[in-house]
Protein backbone atom coordinates (compact mmCIF):
# COMPACT_ATOMS: atom_id res chain seq x y z
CA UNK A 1 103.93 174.29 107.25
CA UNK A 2 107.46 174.14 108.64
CA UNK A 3 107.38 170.48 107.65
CA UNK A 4 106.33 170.91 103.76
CA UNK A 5 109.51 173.84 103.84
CA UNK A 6 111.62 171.32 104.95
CA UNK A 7 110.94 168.65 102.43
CA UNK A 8 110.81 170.79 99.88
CA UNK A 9 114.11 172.07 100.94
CA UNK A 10 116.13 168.25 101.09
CA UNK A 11 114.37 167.43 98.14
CA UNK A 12 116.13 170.49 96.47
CA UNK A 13 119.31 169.97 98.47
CA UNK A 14 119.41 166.44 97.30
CA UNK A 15 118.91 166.63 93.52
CA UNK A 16 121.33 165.06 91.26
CA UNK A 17 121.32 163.59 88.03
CA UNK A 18 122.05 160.12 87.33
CA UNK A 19 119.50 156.66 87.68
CA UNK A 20 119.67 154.19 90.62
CA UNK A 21 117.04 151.83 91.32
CA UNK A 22 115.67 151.47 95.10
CA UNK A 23 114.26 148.88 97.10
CA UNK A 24 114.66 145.87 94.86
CA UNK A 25 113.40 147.72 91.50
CA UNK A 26 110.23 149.45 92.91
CA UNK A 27 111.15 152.72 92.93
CA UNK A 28 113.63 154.42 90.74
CA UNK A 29 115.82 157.73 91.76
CA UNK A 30 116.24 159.74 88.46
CA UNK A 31 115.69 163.69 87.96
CA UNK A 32 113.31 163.02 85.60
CA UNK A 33 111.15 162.11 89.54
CA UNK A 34 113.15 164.13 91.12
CA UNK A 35 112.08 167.20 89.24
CA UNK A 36 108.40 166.05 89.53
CA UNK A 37 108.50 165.45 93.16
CA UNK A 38 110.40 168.46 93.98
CA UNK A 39 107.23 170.44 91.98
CA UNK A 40 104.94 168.75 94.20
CA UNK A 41 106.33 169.62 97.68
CA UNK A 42 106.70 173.09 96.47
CA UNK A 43 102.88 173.01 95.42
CA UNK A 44 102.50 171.73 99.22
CA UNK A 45 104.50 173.79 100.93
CA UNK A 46 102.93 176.84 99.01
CA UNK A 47 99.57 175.06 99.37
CA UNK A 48 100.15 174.90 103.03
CA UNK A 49 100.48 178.35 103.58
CA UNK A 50 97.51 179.49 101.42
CA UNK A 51 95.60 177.43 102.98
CA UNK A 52 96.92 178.79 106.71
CA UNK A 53 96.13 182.25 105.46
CA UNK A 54 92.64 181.98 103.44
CA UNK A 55 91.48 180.31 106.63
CA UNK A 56 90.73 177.00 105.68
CA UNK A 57 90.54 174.43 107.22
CA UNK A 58 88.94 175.84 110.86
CA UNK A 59 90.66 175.01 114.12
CA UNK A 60 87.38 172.04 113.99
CA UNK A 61 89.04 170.01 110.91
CA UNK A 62 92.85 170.92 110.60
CA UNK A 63 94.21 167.71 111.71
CA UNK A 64 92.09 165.87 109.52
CA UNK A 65 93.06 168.26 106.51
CA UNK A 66 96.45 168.36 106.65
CA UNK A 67 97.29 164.82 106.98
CA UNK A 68 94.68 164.32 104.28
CA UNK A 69 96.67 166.76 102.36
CA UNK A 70 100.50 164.84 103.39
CA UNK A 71 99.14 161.54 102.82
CA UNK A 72 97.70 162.16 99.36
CA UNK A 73 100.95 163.93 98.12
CA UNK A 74 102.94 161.38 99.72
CA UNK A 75 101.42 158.67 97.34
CA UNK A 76 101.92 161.46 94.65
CA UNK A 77 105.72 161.57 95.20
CA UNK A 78 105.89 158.04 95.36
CA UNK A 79 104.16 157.97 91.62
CA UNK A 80 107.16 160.17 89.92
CA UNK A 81 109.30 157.58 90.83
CA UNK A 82 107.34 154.12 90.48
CA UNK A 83 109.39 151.92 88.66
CA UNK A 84 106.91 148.61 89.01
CA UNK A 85 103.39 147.66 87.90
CA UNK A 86 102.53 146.79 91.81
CA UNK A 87 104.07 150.60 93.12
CA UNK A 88 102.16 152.82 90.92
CA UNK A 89 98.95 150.94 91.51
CA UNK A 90 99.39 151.10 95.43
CA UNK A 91 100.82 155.15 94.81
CA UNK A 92 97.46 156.11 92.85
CA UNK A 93 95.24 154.38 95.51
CA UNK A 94 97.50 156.27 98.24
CA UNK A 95 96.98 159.56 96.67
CA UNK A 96 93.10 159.01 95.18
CA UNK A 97 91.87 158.41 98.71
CA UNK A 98 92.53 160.86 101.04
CA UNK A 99 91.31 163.36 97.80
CA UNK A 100 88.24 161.74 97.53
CA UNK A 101 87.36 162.89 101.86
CA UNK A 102 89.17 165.97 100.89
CA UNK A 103 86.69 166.46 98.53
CA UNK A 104 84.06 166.93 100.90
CA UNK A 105 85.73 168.02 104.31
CA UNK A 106 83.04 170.68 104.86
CA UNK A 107 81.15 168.43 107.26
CA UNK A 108 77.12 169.66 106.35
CA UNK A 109 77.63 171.20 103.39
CA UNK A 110 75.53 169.14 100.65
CA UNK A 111 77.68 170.22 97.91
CA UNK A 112 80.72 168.82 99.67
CA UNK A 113 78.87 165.18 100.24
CA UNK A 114 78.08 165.14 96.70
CA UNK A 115 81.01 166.22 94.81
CA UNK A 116 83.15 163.64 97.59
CA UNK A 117 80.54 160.63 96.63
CA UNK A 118 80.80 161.61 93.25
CA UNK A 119 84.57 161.93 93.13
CA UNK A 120 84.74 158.09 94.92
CA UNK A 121 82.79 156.72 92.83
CA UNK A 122 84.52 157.07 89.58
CA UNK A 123 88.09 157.12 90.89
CA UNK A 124 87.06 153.48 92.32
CA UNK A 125 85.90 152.69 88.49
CA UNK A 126 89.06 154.45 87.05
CA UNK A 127 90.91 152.18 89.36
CA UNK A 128 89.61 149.03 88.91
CA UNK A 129 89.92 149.53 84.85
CA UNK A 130 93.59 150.44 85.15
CA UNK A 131 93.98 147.47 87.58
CA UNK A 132 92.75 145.15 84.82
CA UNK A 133 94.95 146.71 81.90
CA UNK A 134 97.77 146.33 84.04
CA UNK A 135 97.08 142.44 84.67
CA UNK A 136 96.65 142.52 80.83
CA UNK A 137 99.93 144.13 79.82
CA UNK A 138 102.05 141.84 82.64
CA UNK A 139 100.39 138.84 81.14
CA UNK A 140 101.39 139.80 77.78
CA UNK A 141 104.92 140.97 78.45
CA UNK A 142 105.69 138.71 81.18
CA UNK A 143 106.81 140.85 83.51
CA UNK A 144 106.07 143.75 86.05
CA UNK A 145 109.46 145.72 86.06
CA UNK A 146 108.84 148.57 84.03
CA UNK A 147 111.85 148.68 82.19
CA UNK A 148 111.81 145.19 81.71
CA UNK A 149 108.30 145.11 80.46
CA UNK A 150 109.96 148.35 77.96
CA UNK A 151 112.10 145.85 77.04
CA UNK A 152 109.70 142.93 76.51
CA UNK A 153 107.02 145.54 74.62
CA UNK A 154 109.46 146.71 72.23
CA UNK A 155 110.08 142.95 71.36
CA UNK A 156 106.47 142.95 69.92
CA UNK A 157 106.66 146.17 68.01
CA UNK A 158 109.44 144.53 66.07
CA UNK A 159 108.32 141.38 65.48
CA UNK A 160 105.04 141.95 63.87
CA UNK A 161 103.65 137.79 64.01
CA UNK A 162 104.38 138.19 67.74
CA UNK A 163 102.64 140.99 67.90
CA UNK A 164 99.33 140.02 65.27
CA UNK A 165 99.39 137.08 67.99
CA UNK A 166 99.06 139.05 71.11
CA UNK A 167 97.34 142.39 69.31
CA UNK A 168 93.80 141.89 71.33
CA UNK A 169 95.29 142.02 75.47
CA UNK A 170 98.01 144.95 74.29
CA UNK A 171 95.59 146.92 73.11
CA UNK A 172 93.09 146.33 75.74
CA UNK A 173 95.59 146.77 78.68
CA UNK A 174 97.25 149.75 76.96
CA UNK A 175 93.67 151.61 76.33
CA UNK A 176 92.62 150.56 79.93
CA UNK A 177 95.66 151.98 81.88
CA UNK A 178 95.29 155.04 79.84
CA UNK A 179 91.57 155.42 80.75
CA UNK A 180 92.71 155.38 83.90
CA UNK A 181 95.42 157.80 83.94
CA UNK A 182 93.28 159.80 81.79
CA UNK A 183 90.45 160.12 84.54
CA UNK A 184 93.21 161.61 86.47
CA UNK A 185 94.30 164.28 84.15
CA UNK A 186 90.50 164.91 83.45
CA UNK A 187 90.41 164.15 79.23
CA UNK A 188 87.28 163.75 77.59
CA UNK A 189 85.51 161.05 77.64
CA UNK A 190 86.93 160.91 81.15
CA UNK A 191 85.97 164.41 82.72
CA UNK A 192 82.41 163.95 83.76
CA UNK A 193 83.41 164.71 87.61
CA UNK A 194 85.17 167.20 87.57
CA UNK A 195 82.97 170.35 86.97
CA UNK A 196 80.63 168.78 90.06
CA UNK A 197 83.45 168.06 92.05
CA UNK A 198 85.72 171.28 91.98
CA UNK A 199 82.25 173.17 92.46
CA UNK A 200 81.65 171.40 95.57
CA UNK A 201 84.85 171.12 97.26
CA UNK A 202 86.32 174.56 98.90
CA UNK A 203 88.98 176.48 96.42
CA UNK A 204 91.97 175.25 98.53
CA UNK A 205 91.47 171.37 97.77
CA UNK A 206 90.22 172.24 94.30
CA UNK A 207 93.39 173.97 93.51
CA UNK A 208 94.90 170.72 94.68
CA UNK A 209 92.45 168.22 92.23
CA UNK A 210 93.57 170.72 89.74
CA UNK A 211 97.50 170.79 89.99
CA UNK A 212 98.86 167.91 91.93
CA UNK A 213 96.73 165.10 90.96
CA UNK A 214 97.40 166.46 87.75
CA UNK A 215 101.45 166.81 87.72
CA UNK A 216 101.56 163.20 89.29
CA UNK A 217 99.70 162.06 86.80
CA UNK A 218 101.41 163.42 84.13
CA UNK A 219 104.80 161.95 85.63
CA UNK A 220 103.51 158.79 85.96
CA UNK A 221 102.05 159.23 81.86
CA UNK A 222 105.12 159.57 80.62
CA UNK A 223 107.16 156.90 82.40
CA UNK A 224 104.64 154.74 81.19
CA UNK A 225 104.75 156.15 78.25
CA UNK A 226 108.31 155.15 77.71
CA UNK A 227 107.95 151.70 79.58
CA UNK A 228 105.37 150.31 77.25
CA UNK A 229 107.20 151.56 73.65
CA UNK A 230 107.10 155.22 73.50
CA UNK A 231 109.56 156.74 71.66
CA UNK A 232 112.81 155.27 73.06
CA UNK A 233 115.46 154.99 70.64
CA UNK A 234 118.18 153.02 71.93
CA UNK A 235 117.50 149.63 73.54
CA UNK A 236 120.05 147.79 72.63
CA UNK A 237 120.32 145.35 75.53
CA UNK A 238 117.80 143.49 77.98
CA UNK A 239 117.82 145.76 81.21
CA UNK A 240 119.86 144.99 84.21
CA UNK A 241 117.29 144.96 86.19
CA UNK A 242 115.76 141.55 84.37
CA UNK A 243 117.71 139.14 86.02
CA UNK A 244 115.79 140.16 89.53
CA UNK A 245 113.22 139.25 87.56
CA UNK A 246 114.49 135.88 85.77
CA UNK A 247 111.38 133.93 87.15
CA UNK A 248 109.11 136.20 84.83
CA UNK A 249 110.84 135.68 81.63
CA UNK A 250 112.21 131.68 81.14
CA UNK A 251 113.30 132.07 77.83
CA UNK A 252 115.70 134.79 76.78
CA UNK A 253 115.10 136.35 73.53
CA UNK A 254 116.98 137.99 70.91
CA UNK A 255 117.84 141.57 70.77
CA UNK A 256 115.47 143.70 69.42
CA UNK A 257 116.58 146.06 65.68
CA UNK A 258 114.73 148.74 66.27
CA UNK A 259 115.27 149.83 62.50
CA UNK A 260 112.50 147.70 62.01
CA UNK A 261 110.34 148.79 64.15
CA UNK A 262 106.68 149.17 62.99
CA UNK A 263 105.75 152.48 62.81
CA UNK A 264 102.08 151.72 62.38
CA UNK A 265 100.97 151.42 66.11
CA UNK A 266 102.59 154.83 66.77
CA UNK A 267 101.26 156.60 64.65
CA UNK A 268 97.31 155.44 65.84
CA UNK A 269 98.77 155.96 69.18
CA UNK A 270 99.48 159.64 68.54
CA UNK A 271 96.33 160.17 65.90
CA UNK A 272 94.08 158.67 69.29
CA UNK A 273 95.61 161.31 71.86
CA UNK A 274 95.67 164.06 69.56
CA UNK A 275 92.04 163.70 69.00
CA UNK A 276 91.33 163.03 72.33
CA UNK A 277 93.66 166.44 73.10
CA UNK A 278 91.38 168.13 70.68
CA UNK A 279 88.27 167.35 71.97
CA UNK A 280 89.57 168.10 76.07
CA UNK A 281 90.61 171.61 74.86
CA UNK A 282 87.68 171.93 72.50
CA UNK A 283 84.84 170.96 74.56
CA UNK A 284 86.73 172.54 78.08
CA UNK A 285 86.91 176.07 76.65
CA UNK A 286 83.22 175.95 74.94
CA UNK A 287 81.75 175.08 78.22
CA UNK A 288 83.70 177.41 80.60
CA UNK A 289 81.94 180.14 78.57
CA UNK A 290 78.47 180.23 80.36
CA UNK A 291 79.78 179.71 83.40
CA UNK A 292 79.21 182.07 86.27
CA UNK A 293 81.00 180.29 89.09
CA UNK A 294 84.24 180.76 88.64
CA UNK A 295 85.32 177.17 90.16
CA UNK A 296 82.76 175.49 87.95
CA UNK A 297 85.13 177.24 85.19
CA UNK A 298 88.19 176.36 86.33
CA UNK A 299 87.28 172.97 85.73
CA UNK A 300 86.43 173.16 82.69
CA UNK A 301 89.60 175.36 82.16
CA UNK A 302 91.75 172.76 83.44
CA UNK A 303 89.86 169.91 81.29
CA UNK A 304 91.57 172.33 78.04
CA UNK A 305 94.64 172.71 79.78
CA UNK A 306 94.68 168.32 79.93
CA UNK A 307 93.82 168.78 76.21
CA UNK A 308 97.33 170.78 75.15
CA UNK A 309 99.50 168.81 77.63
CA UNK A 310 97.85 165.80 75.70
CA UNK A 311 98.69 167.38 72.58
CA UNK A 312 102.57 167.28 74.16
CA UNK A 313 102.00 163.89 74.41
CA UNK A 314 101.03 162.83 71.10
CA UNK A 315 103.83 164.19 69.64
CA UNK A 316 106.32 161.85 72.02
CA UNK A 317 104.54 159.49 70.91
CA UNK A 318 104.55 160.37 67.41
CA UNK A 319 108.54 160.45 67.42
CA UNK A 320 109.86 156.72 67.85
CA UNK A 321 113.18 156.45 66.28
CA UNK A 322 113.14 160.50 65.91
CA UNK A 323 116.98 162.20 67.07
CA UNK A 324 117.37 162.47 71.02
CA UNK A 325 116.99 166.19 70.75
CA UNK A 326 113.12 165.94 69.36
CA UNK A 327 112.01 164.03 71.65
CA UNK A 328 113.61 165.39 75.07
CA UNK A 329 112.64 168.80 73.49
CA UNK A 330 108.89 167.21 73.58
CA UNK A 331 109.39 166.06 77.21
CA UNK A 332 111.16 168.83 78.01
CA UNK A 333 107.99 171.12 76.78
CA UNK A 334 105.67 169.04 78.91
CA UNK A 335 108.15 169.33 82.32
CA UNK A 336 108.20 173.05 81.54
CA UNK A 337 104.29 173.42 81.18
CA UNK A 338 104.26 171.62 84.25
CA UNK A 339 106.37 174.20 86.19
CA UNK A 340 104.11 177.04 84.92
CA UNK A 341 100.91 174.91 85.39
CA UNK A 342 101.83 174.95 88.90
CA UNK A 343 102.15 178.65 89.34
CA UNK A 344 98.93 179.62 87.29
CA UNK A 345 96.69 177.37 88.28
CA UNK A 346 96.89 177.58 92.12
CA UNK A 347 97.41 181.39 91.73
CA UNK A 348 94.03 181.43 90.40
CA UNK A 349 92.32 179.14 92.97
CA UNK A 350 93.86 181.03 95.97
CA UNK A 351 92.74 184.40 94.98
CA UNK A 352 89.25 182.60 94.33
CA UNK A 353 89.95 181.69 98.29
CA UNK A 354 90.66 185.11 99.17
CA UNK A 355 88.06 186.89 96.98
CA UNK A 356 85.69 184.28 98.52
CA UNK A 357 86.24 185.23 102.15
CA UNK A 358 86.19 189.03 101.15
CA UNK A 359 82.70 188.84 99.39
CA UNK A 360 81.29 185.81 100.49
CA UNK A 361 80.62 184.31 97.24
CA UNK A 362 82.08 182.59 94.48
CA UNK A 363 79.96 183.44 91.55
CA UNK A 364 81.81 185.74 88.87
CA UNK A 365 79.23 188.66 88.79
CA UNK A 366 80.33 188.99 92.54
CA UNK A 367 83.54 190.39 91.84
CA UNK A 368 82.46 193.63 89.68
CA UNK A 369 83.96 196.54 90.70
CA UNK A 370 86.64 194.78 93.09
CA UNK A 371 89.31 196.38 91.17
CA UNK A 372 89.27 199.49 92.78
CA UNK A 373 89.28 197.80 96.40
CA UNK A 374 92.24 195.71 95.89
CA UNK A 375 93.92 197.37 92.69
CA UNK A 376 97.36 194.45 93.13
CA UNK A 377 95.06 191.40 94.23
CA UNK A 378 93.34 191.80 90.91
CA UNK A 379 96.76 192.26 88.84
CA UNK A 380 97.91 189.33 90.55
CA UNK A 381 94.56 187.07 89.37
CA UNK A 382 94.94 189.04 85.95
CA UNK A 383 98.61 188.05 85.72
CA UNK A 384 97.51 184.51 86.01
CA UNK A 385 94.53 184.34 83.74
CA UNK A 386 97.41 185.75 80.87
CA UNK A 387 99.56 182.99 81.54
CA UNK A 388 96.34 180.35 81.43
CA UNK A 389 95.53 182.44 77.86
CA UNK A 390 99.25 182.32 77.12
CA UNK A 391 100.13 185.47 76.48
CA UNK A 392 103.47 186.88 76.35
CA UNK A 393 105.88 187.81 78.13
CA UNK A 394 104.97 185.29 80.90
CA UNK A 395 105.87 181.35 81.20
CA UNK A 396 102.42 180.61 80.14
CA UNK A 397 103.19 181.68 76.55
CA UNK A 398 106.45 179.91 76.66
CA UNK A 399 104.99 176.43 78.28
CA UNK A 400 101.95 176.48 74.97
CA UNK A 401 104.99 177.30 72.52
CA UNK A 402 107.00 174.96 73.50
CA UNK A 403 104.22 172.68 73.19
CA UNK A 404 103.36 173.61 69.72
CA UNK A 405 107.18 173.39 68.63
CA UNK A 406 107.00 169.98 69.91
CA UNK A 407 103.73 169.76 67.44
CA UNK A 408 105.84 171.21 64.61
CA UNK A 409 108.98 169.02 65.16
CA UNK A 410 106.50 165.82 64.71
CA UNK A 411 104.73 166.83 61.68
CA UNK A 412 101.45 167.20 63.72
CA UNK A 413 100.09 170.38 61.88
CA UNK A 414 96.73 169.28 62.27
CA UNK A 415 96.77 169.55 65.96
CA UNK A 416 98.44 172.77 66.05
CA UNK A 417 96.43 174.51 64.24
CA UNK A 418 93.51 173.17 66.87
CA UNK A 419 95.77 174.45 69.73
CA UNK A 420 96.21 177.65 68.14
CA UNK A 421 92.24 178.36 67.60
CA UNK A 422 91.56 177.15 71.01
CA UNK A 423 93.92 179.51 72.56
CA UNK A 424 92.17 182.55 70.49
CA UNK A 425 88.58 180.81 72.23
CA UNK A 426 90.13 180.76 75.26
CA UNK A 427 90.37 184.87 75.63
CA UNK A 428 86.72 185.80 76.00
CA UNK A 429 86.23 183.69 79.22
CA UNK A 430 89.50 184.46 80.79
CA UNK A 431 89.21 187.71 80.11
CA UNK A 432 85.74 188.20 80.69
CA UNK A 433 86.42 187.52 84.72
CA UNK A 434 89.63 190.51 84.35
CA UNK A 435 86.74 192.90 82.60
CA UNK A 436 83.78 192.03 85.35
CA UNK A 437 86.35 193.22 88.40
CA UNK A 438 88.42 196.31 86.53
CA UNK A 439 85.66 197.95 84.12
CA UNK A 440 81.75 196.94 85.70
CA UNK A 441 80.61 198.79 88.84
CA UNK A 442 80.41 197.29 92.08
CA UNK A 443 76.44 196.48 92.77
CA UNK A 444 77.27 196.70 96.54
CA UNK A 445 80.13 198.04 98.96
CA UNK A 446 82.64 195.44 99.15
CA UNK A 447 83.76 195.71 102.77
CA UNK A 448 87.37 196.42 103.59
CA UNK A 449 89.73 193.82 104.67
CA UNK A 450 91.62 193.96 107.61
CA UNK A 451 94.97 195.32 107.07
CA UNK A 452 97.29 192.03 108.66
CA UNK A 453 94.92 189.85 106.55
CA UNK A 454 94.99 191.76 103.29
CA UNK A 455 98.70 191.56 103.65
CA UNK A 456 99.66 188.01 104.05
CA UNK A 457 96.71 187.64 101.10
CA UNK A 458 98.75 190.30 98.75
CA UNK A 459 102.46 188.61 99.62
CA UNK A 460 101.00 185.22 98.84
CA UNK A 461 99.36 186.31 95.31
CA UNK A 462 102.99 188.43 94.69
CA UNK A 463 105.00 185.16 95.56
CA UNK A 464 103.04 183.46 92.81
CA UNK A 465 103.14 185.61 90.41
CA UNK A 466 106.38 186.74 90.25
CA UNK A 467 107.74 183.65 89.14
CA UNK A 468 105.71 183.45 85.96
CA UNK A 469 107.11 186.60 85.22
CA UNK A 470 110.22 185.92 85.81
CA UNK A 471 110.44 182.23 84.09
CA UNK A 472 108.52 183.40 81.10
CA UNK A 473 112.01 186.15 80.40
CA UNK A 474 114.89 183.95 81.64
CA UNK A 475 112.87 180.43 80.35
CA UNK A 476 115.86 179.34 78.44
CA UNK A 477 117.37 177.71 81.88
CA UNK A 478 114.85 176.01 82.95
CA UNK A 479 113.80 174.60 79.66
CA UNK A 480 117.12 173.40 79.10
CA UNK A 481 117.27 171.61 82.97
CA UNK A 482 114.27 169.80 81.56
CA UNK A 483 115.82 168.67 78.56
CA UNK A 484 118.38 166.78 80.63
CA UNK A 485 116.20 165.64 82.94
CA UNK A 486 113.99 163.82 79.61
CA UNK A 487 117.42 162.51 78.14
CA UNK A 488 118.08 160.78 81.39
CA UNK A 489 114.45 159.54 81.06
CA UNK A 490 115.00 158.21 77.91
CA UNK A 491 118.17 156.72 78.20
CA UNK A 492 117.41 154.86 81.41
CA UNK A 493 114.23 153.53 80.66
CA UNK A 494 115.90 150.19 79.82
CA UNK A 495 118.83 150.36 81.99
């Protein structure tokens, strides 16, 4: 615990603005990472103490759990910040791993074995399909720098016989590394695991599948994003860092105008993940509906939430050439969902800890009438449910409208007016779990908590919450943080 405090605090100490590449070009130091990796050791450090407090792991297993826990967030860190082919390949295998025996650290349980075999098996497929689109793109580009390879990609996009000549391996590798990343974020086609998986494992590592894996993901998204010939809109020069890599690229080649750049790839970029954004949220909120364990739902609740921060991502993609201030206001929107992901998400999953060591159960009909036992525990879960709705005035509204501005500012109506009606869907199940605890009758005496325990449980839900509250009313400053963390992202991308 007093470790994850501690990193969290020198990452916080240490934050500054401005890009410097590491260790020969594998890692790059930019807040763009910066404010992704300092997310992630505050989700450990408040993971950490959740975890210390709900009980799990037992005395039997913590050694095992917690390094499983540092070692898979460690290769998470390192992802925010990979700046070569061969880095975020090694990152995702450093944080995929110790997940996949996270998954099923409850030594016995069947569930556990299952949803940790299950979980293995297709992260190793996921992995081995990125792997290949990688090999695909470096072939292609010549290189494994990204911002060289940003360079080299943007090349092709403006030089259209070039790119008819080399059309079949781009688009492979491109639609292979994003099947890969996608598995990650859990987007349909790519979400098959994840109901079985979160239902399996306990709440604690599920809250960690949902919100970690997923913000390192996302991080890593978007730097590829830019890398391969996202919407950057000023490379005017081959990047510094391409004479390390002279041996890659033999023959220098002319500037790129990216006036000319074809539009047309974009464009089927963006139409792709906005369908595939449709679909996540679509099919995620439809099938959390009949769900009556509430972790089982969760997964299907965070297979929407993948949908609208795919939606985010469509319209980056969408806005090539666009002004500076539409597309850091789309990154921005994306950071910011990120911050209030964070908060929602493992609020829910640790009072589905809590609730599950009170009643013994994690099915939803469990918790009727738990309301009047623990009247703030269930504002607290309520509070979070709003923000996964988005409901106002809490930074879950502010993270989806941000997100649908971004939709606006690229002309993607379409989409919006999917994100909109999924929102409305999204209402009945939430708020069906707030209406089963507050409104229904307890079938049985719920027995009463001890009073240290039901303490540290009510400090930890407050310490959640209160931050959603508090960054859905002053958002403005944090939304405008991200903003200049996504400008330095965009102008040192090619550096």
């Amino acid at each position: 615990m007093a470790g994850s405090i501690l990193a969290l605090g020198v990452a916080v100490a240490t934050f500054e603005f401005g890009s410097t590449e590491l260790f020969g070009g594998m890692l790059i130091k930019d807040g763009f990472g910066q404010y992704f990796r300092v997310l992630l050791l505050l989700f450990l450090a408040l993971f950490t103490v959740g975890s210390c407090i709900s009980g799990i792991p037992t005395p039997a297993f913590a050694t095992e759990f917690y390094t499983l826990s540092f070692g898979s967030l460690l290769g998470m860190s390192l992802l925010t910040s990979a700046n070569h082919i061969l880095l975020v390949v090694v990152a995702f295998e450093m944080a995929s791993l110790p997940s996949y025996a996270l998954a099923g650290i409850l030594k016995g349980d069947r569930k556990a074995t299952e949803a940790a075999l299950k979980f293995a098996i297709f992260g190793a497929g996921s992995a081995g399909i990125m792997l290949f689109g990688f090999s695909l793109l470096a072939g292609v580009s010549g290189a494994v720098h990204l911002p060289t390879m940003s360079y080299r990609l943007v090349e092709f996009f403006t030089d259209s016989s070039r790119l008819n000549s080399n059309f079949v391996p781009l688009v492979m590798g491109l639609l292979f590394v994003g099947a890969g990343i996608a598995f990650k974020l859990s987007l349909v086609p790519f979400h098959f695991w994840i109901a079985d998986v979160f239902e399996g494992a306990t709440a604690e590592v599920a809250g960690l599948l949902s919100v970690a894996s997923k913000l390192a993901a996302l991080a890593v998204f978007l730097r590829l994003l830019i890398a391969f010939g996202g919407p950057l809109a000023s490379i005017q020069a081959p990047p510094k860092a391409v004479a390390a890599h002279a041996a890659l690229t033999p023959t220098p080649s002319p500037e790129p105008n990216l006036s000319d750049r074809d539009p047309g790839p974009y464009r089927a970029a963006s139409l792709l993940l906005g369908l595939i954004a449709a679909v996540s949220c679509t099919l995620g909120n439809f099938a959390a509906y009949p769900q009556q364990n509430i972790k089982r739902l969760m997964a299907y609740s965070t297979i929407a939430h993948a949908g609208y921060l795919a939606m985010g991502i469509a319209a980056v993609v969408s806005l090539p050439g666009a002004p500076l201030t539409h597309t850091s206001s789309a990154l921005a929107a994306l950071m910011f969902y990120s911050f209030a992901y964070l908060f929602m998400n493992l609020g829910v999953f640790t009072a589905v800890a809590f609730l599950r060591n009170r009643l013994g159960s994690e099915d939803i009909s469990s918790y009727r009438g738990y309301g009047r036992q623990e009247p703030w525990a269930v504002v607290c879960l309520t509070i979070f449910l709003f923000n996964l709705i988005g409901l106002p005035p809490f930074a879950g509204f502010v993270a989806k409208f941000t997100v649908f501005a971004a939709l606006a500012d690229a002309g993607l109506w379409w989409l919006l007016i999917v994100g909109v009606l999924n929102t409305l869907i999204s209402l009945f199940y939430y708020l069906r779990i707030a209406r089963v605890m507050v409104f229904e009758p307890a079938e049985r005496t719920v027995p009463a908590p001890s009073p240290t325990s039901s303490n540290l449980e009510i400090i930890m839900l407050t310490g959640l919450a209160v931050p959603l509250l508090i960054a859905g009313i002053w958002w403005d400053r944090i939304f405008h943080f991200c903003r200049l963390a996504a400008e330095e992202l965009l102008r040192t991308s090619a550096l």
